[in-house]
Every structure is written in structure tokens, then in C-alpha cells.
C-alpha atoms as a PDB file:
ATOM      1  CA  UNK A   1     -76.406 -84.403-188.816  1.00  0.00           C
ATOM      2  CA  UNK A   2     -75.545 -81.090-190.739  1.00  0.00           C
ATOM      3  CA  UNK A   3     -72.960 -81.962-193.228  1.00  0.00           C
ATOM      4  CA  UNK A   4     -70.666 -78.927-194.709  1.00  0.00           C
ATOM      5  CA  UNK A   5     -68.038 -79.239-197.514  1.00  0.00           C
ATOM      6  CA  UNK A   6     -65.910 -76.635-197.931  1.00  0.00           C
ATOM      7  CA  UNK A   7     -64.452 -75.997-201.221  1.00  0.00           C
ATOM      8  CA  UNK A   8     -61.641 -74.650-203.603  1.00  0.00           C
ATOM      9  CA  UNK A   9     -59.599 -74.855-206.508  1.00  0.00           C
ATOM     10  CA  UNK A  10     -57.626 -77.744-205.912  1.00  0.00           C
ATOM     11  CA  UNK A  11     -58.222 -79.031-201.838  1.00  0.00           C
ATOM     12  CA  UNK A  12     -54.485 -78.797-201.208  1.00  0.00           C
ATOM     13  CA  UNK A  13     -54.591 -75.017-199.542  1.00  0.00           C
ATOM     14  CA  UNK A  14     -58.108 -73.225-198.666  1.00  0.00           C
ATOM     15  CA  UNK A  15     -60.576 -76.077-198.572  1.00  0.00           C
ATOM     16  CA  UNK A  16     -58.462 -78.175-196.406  1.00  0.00           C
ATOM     17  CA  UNK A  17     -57.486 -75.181-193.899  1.00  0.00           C
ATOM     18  CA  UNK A  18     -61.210 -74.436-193.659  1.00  0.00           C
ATOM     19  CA  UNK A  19     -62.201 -78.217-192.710  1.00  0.00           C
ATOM     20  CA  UNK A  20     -59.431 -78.415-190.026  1.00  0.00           C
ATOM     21  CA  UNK A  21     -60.258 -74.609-188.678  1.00  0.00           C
ATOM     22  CA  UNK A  22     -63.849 -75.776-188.568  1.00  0.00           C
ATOM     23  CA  UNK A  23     -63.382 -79.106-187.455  1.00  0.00           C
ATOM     24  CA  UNK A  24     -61.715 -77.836-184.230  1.00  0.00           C
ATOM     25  CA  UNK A  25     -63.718 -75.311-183.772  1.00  0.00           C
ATOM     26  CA  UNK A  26     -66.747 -78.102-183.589  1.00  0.00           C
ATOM     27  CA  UNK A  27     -64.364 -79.763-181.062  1.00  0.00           C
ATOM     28  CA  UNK A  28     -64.408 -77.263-179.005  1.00  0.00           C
ATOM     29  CA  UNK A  29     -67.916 -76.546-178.858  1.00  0.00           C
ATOM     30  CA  UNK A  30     -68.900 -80.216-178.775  1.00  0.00           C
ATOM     31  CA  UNK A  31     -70.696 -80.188-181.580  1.00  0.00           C
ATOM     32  CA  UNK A  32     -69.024 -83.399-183.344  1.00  0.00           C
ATOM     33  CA  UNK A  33     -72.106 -85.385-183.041  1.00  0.00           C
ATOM     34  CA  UNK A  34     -74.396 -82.774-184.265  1.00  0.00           C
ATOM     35  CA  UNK A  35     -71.832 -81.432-187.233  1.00  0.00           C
ATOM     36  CA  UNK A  36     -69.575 -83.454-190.405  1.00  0.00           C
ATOM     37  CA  UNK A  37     -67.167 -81.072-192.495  1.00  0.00           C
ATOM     38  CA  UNK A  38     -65.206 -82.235-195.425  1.00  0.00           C
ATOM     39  CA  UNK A  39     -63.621 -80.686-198.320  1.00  0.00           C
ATOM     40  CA  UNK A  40     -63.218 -80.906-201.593  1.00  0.00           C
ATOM     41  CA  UNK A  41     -61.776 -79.150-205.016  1.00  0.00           C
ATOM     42  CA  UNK A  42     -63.301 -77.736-208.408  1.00  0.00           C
ATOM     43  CA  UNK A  43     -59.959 -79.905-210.300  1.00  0.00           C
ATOM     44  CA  UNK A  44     -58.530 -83.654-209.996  1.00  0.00           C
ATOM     45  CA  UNK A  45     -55.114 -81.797-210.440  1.00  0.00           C
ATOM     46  CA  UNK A  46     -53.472 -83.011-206.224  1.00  0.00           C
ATOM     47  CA  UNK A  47     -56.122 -85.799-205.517  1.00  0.00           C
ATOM     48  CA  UNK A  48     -54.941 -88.421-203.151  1.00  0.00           C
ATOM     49  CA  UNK A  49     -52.268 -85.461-201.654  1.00  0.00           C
ATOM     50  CA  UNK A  50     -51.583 -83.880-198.586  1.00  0.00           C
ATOM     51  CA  UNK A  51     -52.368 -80.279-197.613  1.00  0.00           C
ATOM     52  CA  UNK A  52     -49.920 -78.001-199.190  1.00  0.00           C
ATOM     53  CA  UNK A  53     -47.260 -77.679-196.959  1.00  0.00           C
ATOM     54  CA  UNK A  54     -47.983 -74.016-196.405  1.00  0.00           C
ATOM     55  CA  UNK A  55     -51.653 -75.264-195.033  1.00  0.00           C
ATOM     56  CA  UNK A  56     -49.853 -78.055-193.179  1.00  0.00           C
ATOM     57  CA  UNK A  57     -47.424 -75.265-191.304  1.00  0.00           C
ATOM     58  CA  UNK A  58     -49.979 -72.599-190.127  1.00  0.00           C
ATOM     59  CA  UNK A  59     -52.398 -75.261-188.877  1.00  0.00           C
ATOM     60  CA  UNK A  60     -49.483 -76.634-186.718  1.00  0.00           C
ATOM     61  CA  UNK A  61     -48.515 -73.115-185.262  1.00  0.00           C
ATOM     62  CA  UNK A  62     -52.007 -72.735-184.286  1.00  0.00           C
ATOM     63  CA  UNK A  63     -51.942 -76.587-182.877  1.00  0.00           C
ATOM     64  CA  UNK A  64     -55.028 -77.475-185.567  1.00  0.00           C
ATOM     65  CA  UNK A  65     -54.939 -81.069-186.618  1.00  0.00           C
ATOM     66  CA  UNK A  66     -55.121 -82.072-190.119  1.00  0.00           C
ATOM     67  CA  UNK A  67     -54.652 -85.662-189.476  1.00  0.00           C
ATOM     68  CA  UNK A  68     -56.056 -87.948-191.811  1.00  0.00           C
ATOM     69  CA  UNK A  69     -57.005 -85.025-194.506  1.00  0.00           C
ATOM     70  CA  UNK A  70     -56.002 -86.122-198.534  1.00  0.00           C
ATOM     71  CA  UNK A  71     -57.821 -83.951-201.741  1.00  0.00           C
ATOM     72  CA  UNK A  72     -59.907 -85.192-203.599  1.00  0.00           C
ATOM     73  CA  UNK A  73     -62.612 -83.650-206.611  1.00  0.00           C
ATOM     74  CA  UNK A  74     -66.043 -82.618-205.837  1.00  0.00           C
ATOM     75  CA  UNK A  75     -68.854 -84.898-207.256  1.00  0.00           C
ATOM     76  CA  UNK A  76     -71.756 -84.215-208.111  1.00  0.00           C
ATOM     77  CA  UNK A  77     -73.246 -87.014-205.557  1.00  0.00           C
ATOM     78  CA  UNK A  78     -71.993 -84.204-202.892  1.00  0.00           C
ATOM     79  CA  UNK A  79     -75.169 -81.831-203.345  1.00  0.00           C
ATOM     80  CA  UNK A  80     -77.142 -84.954-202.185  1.00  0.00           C
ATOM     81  CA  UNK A  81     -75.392 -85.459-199.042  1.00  0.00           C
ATOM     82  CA  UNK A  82     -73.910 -82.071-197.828  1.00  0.00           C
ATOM     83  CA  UNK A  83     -76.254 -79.427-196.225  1.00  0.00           C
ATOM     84  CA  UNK A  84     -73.771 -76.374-197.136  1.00  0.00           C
ATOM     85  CA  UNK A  85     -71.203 -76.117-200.065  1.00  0.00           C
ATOM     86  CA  UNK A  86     -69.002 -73.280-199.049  1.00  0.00           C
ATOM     87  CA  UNK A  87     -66.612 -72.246-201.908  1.00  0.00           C
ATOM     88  CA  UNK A  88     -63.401 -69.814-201.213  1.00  0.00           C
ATOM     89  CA  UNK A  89     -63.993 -67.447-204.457  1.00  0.00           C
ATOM     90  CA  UNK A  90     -66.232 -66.405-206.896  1.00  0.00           C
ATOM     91  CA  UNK A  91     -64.627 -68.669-209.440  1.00  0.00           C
ATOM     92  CA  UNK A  92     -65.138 -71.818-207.337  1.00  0.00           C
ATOM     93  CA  UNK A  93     -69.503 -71.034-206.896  1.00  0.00           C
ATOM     94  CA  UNK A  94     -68.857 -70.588-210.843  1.00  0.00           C
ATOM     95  CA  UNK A  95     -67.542 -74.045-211.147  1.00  0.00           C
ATOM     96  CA  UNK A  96     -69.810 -75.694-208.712  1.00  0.00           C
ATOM     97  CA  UNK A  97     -72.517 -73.961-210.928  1.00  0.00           C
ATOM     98  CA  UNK A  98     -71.341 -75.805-213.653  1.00  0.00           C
ATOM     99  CA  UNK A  99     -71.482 -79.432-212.110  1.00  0.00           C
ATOM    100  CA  UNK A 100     -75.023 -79.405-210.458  1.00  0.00           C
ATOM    101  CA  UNK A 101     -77.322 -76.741-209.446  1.00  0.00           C
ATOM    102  CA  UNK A 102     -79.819 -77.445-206.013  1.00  0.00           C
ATOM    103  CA  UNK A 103     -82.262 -74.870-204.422  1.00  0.00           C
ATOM    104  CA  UNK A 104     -82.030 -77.216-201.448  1.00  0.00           C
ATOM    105  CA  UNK A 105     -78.172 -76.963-200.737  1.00  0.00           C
ATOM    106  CA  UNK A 106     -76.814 -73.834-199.077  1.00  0.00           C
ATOM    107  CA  UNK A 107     -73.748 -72.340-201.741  1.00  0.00           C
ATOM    108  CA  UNK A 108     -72.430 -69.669-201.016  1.00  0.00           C
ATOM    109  CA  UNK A 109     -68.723 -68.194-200.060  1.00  0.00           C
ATOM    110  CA  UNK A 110     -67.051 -68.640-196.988  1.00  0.00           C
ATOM    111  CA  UNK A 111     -66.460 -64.982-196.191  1.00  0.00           C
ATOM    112  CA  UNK A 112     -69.988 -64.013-197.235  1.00  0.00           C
ATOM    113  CA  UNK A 113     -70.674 -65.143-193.555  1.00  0.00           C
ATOM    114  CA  UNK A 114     -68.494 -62.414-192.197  1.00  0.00           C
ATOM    115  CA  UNK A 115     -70.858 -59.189-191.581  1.00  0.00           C
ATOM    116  CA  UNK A 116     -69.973 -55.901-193.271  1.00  0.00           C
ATOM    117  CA  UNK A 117     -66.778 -57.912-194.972  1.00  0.00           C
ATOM    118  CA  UNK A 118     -65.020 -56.177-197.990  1.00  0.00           C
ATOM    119  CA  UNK A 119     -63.244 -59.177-198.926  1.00  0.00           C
ATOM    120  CA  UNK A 120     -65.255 -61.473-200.263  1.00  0.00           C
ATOM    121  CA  UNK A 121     -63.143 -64.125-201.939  1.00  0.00           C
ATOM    122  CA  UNK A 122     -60.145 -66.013-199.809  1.00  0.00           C
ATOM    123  CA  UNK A 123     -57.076 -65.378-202.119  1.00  0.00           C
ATOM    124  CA  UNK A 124     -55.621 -68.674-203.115  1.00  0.00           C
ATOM    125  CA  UNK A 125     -51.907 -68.888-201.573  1.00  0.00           C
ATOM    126  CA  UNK A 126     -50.697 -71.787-203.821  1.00  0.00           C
ATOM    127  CA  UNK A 127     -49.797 -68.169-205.915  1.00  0.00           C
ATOM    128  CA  UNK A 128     -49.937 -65.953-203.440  1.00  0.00           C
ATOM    129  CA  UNK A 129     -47.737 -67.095-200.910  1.00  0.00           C
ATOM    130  CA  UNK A 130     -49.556 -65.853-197.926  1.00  0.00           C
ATOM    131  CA  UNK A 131     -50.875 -68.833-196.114  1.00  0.00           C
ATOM    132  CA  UNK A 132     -51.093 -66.412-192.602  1.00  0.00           C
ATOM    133  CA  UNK A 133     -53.383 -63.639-194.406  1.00  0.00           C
ATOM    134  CA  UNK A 134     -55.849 -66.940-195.609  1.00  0.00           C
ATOM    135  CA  UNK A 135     -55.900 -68.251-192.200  1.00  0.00           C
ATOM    136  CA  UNK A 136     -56.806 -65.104-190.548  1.00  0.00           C
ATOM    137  CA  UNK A 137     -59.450 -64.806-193.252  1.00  0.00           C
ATOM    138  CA  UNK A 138     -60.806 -68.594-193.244  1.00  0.00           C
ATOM    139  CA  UNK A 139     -60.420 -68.862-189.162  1.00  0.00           C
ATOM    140  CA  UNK A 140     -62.875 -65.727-189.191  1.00  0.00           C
ATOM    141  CA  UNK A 141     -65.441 -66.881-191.920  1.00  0.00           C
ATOM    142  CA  UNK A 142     -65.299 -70.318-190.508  1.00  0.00           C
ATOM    143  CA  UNK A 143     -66.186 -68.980-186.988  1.00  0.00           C
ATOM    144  CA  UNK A 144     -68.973 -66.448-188.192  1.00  0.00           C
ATOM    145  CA  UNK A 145     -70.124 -69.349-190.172  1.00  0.00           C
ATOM    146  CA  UNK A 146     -70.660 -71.687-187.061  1.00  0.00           C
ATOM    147  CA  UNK A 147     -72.557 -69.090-185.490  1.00  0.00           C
ATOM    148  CA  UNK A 148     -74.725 -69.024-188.248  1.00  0.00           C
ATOM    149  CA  UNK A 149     -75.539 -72.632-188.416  1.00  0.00           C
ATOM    150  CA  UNK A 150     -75.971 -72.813-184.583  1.00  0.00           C
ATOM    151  CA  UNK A 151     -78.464 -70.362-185.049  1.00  0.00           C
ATOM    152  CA  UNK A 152     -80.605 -71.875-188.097  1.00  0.00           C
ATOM    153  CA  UNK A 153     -80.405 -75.034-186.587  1.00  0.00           C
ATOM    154  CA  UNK A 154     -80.832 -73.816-182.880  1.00  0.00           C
ATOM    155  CA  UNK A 155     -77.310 -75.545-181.680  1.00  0.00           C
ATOM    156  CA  UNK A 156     -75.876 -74.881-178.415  1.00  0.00           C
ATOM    157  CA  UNK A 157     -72.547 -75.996-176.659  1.00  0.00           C
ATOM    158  CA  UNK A 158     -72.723 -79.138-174.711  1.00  0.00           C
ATOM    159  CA  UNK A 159     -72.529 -78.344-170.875  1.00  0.00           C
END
């Protein structure tokens, strides 16, 4: 099983649009068995809560579940059992830095998967506002970031 936990400030916005984006996109290529996604933020600030309601409303007009999906914190216990810790922003790799470092855990940001990309960090909307602009952003990063593991881990779609 590859495991990938996707990551941001608080898990109320980015992180938890990222797992649901990816989660269905695993769906769809009937992957479930062969892929886990979770996510998870730097603070403790909206543990225990719901996608902000901004996340919540653009993963319903695109028909993406998010059932079942409450923030929590990152531990440090998740470098021992996630394959890939994919932060939104510079700031969050920064952070991550800071609880445990691993040669043998893929960290990186989500939109460093997306070739010849000029943004490289996913804006946070809880300030911005602009929860359509993120998910164009994540729904891209998280697709070119699928292909990617497919690849490494020679993954195809289930016939």
C-alpha cells in the first residue's frame, strides 16, 4: 500500500481539498486497494473540524465527496507510516522540517509535480478567499502527482 498525506497550515482548506481531489481520482482509476491518502496540518488550531466551508462548497460543485474528513495535527509517527508528505507551500516543508526529518519519505510540494509550473506554492484561501483558483491548482498537482506515483510504482488502471 502507498500511503500519501497531504498537508497544510491548518487541514480545514488545502490539505483536505487535496485528499478528497485525490481520493476520487484513485476511485476512478481503481486504485483504492493499491493507494491510502490522508491529510493533515502544521497547527492544532481546527482539529476535530470540518473542511472550511469554502473547501466543503467547491468539492460539492465538482460532486467530490468529503464524507467522513475532520483536521487533525501532523505527528511525527506520520513519517513512519506515509510514503509521501506533500505540503501546499514553502512554509508548510519548513514546518514539517522542523518536526522530523527522513531521507526515506518523499516531501516535497504538491505543485512541484506539475511540469514547467510557475506557481509553486497553493495560496491558502482561509485569507485569500479564492477556494476556485486552489482547486484548479490542487485538482492539477493532485492529478500530475498520480501519474507520477503510477509510474514509480508501475500502477495501472484496473480493467
Amino acid at each position: 500500500m502507498i500511503n500519501v498525506l497531504f498537508v497544510c497550515l491548518g487541514n480545514i482548506c488545502r490539505s483536505p481539498m487535496a485528499e478528497a481531489i485525490f481520493r476520487d481520482l484513485i476511485k476512478k482509476e481503481g486504485l483504492e486497494s493499491e493507494i491510502n491518502v490522508d491529510s493533515a496540518g502544521v497547527g492544532h488550531w481546527h482539529v476535530g473540524d470540518l473542511p472550511h466551508e469554502g473547501t466543503r462548497g467547491v468539492l460539492e460543485q465538482y460532486d467530490i465527496s468529503y464524507e467522513g474528513m475532520a483536521a487533525r495535527q501532523i505527528h511525527e509517527k506520520d513519517w513512519d507510516e506515509f510514503d509521501y508528505l506533500i505540503a501546499m507551500d514553502a512554509k508548510n516543508v519548513t514546518d514539517m522540517a522542523g518536526i522530523r526529518k527522513s531521507d526515506e519519505v518523499t516531501v516535497a510540494r504538491l505543485l512541484d509535480f506539475i511540469p514547467d509550473s510557475e506557481v509553486k506554492d497553493v495560496p491558502d484561501p482561509f485569507f485569500t478567499g479564492n477556494f476556485e483558483y486552489v482547486y484548479e491548482l490542487v485538482s492539477t498537482g493532485c492529478r500530475e502527482l498520480l501519474y507520477k506515483i503510477k509510474q514509480k510504482h508501475h500502477l495501472s488502471k484496473e480493467e
